[in-house]
C-alpha atoms as a PDB file:
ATOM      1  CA  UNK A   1     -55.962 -11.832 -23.821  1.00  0.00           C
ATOM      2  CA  UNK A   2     -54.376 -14.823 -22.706  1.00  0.00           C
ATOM      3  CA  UNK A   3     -56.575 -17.019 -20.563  1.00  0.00           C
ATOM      4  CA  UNK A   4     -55.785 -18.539 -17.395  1.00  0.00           C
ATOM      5  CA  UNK A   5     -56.495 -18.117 -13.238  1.00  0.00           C
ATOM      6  CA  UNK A   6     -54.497 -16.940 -10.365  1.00  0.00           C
ATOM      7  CA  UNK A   7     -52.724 -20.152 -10.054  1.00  0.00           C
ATOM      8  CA  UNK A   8     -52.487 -21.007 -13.940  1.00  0.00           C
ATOM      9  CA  UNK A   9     -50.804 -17.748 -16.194  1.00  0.00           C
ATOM     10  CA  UNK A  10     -48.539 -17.782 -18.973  1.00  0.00           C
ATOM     11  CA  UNK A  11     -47.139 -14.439 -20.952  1.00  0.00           C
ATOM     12  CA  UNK A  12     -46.363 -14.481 -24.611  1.00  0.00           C
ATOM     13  CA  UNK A  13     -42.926 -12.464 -25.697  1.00  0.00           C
ATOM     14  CA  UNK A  14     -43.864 -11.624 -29.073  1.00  0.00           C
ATOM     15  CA  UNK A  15     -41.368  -8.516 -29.376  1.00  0.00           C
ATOM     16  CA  UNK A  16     -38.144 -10.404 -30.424  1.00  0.00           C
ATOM     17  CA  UNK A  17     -37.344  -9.894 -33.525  1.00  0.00           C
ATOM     18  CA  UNK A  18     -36.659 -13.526 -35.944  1.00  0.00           C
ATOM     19  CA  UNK A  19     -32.936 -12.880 -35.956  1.00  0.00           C
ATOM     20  CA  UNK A  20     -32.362 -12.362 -32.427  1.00  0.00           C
ATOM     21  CA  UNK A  21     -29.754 -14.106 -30.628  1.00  0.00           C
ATOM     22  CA  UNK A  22     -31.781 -16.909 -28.569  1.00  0.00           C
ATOM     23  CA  UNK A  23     -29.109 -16.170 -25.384  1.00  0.00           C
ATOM     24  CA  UNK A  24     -29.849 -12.593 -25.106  1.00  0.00           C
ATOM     25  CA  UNK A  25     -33.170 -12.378 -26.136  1.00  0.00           C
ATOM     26  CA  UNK A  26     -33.941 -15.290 -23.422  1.00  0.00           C
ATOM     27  CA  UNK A  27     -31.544 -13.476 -21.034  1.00  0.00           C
ATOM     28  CA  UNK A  28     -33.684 -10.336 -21.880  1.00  0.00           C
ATOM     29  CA  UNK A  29     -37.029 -11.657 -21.177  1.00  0.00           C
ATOM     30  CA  UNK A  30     -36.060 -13.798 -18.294  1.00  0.00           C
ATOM     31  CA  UNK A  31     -34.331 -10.949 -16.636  1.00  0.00           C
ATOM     32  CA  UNK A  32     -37.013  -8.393 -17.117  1.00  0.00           C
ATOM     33  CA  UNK A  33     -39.368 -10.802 -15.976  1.00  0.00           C
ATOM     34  CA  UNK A  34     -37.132 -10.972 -12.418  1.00  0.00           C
ATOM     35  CA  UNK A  35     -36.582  -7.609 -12.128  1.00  0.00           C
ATOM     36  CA  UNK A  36     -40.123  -7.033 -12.606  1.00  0.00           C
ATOM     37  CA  UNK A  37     -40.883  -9.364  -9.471  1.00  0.00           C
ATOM     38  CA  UNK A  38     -37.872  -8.369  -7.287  1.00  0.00           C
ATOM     39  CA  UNK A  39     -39.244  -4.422  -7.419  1.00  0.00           C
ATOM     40  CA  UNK A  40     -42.800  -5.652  -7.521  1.00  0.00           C
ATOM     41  CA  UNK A  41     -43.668  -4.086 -11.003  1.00  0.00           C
ATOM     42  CA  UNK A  42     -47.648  -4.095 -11.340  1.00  0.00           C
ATOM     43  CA  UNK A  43     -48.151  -5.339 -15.238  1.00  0.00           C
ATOM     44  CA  UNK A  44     -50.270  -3.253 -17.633  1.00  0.00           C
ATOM     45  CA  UNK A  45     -54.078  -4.281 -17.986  1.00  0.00           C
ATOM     46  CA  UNK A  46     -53.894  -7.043 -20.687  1.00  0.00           C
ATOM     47  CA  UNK A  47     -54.285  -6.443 -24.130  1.00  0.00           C
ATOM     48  CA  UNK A  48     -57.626  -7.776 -25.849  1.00  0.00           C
ATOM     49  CA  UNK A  49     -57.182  -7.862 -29.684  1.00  0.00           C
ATOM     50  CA  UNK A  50     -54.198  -6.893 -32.097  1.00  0.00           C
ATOM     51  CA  UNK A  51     -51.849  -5.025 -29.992  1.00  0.00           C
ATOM     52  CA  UNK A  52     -49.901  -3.335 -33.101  1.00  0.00           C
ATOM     53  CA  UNK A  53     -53.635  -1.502 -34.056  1.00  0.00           C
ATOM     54  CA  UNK A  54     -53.626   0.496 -30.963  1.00  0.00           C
ATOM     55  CA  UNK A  55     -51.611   3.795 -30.237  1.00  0.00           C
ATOM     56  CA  UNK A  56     -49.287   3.358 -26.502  1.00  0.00           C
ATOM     57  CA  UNK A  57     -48.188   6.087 -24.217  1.00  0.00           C
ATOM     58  CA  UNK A  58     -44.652   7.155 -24.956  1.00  0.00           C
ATOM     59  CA  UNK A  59     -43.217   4.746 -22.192  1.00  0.00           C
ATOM     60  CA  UNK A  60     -44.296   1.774 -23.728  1.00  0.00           C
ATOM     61  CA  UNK A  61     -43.622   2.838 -27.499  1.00  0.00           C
ATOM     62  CA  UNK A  62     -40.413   0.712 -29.286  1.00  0.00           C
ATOM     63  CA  UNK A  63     -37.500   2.359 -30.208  1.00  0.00           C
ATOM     64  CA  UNK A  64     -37.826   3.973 -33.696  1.00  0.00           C
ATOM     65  CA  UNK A  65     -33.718   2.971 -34.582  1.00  0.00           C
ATOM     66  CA  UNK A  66     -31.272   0.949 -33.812  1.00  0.00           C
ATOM     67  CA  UNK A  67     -29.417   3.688 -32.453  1.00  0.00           C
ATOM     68  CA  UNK A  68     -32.013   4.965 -30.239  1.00  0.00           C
ATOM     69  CA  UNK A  69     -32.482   1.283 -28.688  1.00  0.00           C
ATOM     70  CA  UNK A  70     -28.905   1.652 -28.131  1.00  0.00           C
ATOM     71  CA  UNK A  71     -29.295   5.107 -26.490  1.00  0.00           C
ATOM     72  CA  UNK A  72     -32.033   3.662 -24.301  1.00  0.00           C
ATOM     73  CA  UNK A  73     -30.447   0.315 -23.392  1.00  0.00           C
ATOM     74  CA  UNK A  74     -27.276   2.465 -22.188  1.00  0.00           C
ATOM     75  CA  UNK A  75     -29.080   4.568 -20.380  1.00  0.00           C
ATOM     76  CA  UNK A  76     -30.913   1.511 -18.583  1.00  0.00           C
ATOM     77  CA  UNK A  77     -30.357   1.174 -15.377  1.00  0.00           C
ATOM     78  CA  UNK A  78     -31.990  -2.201 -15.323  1.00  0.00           C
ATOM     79  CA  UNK A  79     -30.240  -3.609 -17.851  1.00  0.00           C
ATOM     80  CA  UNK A  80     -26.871  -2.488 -16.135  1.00  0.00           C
ATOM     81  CA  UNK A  81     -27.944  -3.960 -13.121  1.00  0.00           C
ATOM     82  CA  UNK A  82     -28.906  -7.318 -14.917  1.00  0.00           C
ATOM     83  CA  UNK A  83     -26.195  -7.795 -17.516  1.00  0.00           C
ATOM     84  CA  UNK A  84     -22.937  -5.828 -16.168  1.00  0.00           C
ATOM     85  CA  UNK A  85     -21.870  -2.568 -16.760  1.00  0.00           C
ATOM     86  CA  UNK A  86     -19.117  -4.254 -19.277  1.00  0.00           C
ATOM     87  CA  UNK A  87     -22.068  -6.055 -21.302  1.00  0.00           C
ATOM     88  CA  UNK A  88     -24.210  -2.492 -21.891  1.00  0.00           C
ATOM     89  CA  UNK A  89     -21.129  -1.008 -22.560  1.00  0.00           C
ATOM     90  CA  UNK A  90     -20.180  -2.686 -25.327  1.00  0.00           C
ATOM     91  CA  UNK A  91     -23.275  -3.686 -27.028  1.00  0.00           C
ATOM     92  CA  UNK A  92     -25.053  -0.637 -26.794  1.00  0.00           C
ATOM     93  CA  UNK A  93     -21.544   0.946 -28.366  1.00  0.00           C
ATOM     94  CA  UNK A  94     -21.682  -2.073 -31.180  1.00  0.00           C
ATOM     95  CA  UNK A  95     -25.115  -1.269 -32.052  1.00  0.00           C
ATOM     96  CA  UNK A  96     -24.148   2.065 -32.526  1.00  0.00           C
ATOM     97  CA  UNK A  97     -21.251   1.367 -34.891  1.00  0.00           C
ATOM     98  CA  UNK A  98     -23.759  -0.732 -36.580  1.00  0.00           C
ATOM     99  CA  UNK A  99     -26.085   1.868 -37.249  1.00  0.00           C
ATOM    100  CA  UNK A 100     -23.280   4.401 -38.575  1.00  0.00           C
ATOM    101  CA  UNK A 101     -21.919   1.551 -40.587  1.00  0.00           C
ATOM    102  CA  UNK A 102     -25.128   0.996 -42.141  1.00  0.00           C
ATOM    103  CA  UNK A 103     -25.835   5.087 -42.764  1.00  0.00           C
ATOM    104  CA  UNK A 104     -22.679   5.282 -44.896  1.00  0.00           C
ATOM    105  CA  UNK A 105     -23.450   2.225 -47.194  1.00  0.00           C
ATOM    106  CA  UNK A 106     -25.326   3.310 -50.548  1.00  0.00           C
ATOM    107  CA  UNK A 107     -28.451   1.177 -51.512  1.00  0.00           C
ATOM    108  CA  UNK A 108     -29.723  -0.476 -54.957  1.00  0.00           C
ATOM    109  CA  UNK A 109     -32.666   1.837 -54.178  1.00  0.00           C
ATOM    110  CA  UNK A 110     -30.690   4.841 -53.969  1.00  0.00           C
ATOM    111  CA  UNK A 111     -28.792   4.124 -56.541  1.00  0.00           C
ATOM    112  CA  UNK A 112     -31.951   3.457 -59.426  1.00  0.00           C
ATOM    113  CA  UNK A 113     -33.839   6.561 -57.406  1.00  0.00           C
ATOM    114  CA  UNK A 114     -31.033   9.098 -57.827  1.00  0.00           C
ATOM    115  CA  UNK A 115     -28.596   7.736 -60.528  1.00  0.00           C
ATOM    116  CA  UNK A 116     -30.739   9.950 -63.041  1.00  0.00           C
ATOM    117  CA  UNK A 117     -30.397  12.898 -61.125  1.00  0.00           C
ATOM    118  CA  UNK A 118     -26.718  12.930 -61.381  1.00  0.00           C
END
């Protein structure tokens, strides 16, 4: 837990990954953090201790994918609400191709795992 008081708070964003773009994933946080206040979203109890140790209800699990955070991020109303119906569009579509793009590409692993079996 984070200390502080009812006039003094702060919140730690620890989900970004280190390659994210810095203009969405600030876009991300400060808009959820808005559309948390403007539909007057109650926060979960804090978190005491390592987070990643503890097992979460469904609704608060990551995607698994790339393609199901693109799935989810479509399906977001949220998100279309923040960003644009053009914006979810397209990158939930270009994550998508990613993910296909990256299923049809044959790995080092694969390649010392299975050349044998051939």
């Amino acid at each position: 837990m984070i200390p502080g008081g009812a006039n003094s708070q702060r919140v730690e964003y620890r989900i970004a990954a280190a390659d994210i773009n810095p203009y969405l994933g600030l876009a991300a946080a400060i808009g959820s953090g808005l559309w948390g206040i403007e539909h007057q979203i109650e926060p979960d109890a804090a978190i005491e201790g390592n987070a990643y140790d503890r097992k979460h209800p469904a609704r608060r699990q990551l995607a698994r994918t790339l393609t199901e955070a693109a799935e989810w991020l479509a399906k977001s109303k949220p998100a279309r609400e923040l960003f644009g119906e053009p914006f979810v569009e397209h990158f939930a579509a270009s994550r998508e191709w990613e993910e296909r793009e990256f299923r049809r590409a044959v790995t080092d692993w694969e390649l010392a795992r299975y050349f044998e079996i051939i």
